[in-house]
PDB file of N, CA and C in Angstrom:
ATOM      1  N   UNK A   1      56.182 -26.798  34.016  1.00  0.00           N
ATOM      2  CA  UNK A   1      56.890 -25.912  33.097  1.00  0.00           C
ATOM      3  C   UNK A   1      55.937 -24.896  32.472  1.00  0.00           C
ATOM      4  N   UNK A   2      54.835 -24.977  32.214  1.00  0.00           N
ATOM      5  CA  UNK A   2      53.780 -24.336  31.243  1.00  0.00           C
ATOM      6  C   UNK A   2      53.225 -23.502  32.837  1.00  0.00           C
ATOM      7  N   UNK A   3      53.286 -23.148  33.997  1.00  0.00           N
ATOM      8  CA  UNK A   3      52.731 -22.621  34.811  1.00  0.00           C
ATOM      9  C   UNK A   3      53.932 -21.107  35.010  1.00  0.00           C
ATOM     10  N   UNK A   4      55.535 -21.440  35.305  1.00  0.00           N
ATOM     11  CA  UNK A   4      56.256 -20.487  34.766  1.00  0.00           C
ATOM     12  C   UNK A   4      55.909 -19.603  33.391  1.00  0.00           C
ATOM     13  N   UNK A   5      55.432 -20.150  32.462  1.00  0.00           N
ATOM     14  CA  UNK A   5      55.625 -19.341  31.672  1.00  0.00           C
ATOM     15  C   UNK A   5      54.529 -18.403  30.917  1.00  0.00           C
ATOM     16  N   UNK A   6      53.060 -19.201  31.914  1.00  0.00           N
ATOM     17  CA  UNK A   6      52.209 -18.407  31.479  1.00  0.00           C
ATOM     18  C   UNK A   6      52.271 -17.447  32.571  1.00  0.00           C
ATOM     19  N   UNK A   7      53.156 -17.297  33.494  1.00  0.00           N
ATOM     20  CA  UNK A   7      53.010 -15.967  34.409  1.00  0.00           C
ATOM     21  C   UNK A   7      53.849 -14.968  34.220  1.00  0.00           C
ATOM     22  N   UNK A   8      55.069 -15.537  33.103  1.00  0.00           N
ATOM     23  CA  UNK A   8      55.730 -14.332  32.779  1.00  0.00           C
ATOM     24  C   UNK A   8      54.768 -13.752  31.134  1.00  0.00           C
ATOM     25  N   UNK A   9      53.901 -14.479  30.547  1.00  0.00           N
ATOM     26  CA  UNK A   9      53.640 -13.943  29.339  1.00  0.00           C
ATOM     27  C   UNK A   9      52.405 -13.139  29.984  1.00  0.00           C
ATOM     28  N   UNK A  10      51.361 -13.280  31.101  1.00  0.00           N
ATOM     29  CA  UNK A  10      50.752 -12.615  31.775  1.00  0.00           C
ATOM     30  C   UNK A  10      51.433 -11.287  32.264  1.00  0.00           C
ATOM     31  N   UNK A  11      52.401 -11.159  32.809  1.00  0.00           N
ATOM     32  CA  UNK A  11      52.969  -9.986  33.604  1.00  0.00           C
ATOM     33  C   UNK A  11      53.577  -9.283  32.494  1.00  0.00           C
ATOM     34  N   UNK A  12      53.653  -9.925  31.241  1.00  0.00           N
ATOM     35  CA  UNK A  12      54.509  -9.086  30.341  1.00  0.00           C
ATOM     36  C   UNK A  12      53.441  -8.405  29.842  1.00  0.00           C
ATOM     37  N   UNK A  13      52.209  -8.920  29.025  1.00  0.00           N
ATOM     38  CA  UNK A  13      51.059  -8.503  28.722  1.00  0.00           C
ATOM     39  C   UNK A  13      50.482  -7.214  29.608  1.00  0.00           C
ATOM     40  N   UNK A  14      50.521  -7.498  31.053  1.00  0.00           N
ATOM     41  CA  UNK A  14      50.143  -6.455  31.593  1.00  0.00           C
ATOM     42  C   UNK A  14      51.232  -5.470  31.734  1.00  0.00           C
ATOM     43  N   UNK A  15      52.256  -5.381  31.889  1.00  0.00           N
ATOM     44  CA  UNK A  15      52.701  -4.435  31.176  1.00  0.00           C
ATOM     45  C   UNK A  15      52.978  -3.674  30.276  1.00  0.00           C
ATOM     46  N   UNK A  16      52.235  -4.372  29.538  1.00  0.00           N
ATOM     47  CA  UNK A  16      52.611  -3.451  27.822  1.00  0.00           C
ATOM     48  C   UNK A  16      51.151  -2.828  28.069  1.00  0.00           C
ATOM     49  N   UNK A  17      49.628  -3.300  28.542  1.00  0.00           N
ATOM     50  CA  UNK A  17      48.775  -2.791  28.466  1.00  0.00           C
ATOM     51  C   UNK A  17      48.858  -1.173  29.514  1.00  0.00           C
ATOM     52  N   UNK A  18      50.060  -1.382  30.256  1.00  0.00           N
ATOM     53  CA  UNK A  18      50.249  -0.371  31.477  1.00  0.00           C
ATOM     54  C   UNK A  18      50.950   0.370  30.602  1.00  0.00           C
ATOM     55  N   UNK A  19      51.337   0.327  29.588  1.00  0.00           N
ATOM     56  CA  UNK A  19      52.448   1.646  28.789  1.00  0.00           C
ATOM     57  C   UNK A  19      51.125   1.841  28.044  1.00  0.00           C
ATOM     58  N   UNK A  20      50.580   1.222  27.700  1.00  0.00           N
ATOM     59  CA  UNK A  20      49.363   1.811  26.107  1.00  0.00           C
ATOM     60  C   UNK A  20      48.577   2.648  27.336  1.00  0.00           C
ATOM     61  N   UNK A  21      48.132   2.643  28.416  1.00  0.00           N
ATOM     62  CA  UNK A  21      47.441   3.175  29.059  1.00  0.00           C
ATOM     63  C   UNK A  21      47.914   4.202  29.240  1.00  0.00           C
ATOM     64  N   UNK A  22      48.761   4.494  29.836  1.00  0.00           N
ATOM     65  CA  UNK A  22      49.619   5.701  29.901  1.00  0.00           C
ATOM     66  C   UNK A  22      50.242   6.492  28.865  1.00  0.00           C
ATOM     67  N   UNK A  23      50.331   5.823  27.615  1.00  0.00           N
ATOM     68  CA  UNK A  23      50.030   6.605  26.322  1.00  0.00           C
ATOM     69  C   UNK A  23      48.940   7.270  26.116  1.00  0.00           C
ATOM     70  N   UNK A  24      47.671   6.408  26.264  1.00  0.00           N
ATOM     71  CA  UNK A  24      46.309   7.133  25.889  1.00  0.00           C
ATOM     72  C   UNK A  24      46.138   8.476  26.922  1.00  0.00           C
ATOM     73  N   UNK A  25      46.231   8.280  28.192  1.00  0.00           N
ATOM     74  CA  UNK A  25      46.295   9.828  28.909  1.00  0.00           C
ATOM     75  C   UNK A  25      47.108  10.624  28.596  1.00  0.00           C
ATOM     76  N   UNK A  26      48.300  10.288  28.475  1.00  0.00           N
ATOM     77  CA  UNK A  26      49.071  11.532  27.636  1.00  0.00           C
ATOM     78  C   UNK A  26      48.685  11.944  25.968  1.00  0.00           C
ATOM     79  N   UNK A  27      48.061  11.181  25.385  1.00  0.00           N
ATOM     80  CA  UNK A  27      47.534  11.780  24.686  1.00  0.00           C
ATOM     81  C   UNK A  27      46.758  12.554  24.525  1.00  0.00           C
ATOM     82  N   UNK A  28      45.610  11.844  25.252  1.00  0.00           N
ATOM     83  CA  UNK A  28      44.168  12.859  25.696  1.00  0.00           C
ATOM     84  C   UNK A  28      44.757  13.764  26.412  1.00  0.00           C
ATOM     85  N   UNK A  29      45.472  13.970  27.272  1.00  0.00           N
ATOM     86  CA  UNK A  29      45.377  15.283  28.183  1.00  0.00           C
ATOM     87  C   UNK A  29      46.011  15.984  27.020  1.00  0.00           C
ATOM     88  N   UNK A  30      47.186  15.661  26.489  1.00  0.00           N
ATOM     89  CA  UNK A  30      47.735  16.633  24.917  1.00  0.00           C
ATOM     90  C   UNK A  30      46.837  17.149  24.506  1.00  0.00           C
ATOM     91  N   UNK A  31      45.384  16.591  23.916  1.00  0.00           N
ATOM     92  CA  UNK A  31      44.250  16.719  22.671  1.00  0.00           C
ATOM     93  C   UNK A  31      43.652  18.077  23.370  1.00  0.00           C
ATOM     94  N   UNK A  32      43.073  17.675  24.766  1.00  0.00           N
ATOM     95  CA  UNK A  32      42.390  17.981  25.833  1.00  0.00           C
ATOM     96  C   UNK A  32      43.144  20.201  25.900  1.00  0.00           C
ATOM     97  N   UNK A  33      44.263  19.689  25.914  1.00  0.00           N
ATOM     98  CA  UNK A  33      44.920  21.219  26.710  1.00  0.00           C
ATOM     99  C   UNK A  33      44.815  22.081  25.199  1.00  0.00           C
ATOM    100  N   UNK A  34      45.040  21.167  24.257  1.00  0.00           N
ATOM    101  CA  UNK A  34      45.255  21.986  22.535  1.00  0.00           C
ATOM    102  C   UNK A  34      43.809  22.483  22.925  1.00  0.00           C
ATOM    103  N   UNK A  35      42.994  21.481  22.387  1.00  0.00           N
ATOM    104  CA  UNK A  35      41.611  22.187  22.304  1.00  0.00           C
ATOM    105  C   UNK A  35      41.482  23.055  22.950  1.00  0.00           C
ATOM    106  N   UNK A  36      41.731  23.559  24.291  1.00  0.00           N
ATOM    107  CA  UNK A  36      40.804  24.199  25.359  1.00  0.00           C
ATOM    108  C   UNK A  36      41.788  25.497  24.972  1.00  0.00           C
ATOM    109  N   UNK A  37      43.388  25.478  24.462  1.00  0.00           N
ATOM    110  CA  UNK A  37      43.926  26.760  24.135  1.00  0.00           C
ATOM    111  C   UNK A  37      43.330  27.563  22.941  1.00  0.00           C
ATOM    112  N   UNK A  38      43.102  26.675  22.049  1.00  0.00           N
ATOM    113  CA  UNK A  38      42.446  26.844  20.935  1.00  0.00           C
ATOM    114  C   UNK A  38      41.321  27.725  21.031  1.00  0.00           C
ATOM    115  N   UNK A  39      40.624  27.230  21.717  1.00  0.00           N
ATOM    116  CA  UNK A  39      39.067  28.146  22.233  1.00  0.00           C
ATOM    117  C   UNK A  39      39.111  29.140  22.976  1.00  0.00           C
ATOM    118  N   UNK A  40      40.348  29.123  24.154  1.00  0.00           N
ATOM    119  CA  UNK A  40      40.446  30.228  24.499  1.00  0.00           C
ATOM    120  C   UNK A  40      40.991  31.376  23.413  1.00  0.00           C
ATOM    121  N   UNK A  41      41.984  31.041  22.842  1.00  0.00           N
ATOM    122  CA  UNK A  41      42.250  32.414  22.420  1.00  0.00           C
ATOM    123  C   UNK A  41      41.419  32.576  21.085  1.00  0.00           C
ATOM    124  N   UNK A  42      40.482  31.895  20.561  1.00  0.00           N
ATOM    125  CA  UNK A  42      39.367  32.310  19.481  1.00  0.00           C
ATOM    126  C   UNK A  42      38.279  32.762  20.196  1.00  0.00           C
ATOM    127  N   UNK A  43      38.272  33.016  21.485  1.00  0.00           N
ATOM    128  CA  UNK A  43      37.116  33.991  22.368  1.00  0.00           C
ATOM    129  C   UNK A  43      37.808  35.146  22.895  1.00  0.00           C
ATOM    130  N   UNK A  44      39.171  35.460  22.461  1.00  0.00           N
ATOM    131  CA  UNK A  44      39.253  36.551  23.184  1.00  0.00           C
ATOM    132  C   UNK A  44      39.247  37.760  22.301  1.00  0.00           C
TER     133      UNK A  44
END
């Protein structure tokens, strides 16, 4: 019984770490594109 259920609290775990991951790149690439607009148009 305890072998079922540590493979669904495993697969659940890794999925939630697979959404935070894919949060953090969409964030960074967000941070990433601001900044780089930012600089461009304070050099032009």
């Amino acid at each position: 019984m305890k072998f079922p259920l540590l493979v669904i609290a495993v697969t659940l775990a890794l999925a939630g770490c697979a959404n935070t991951w894919e949060g953090v790149k969409e964030d960074s690439s967000k941070a990433y594109n601001s900044t780089k607009e930012t600089i461009h148009e304070a050099t032009e």
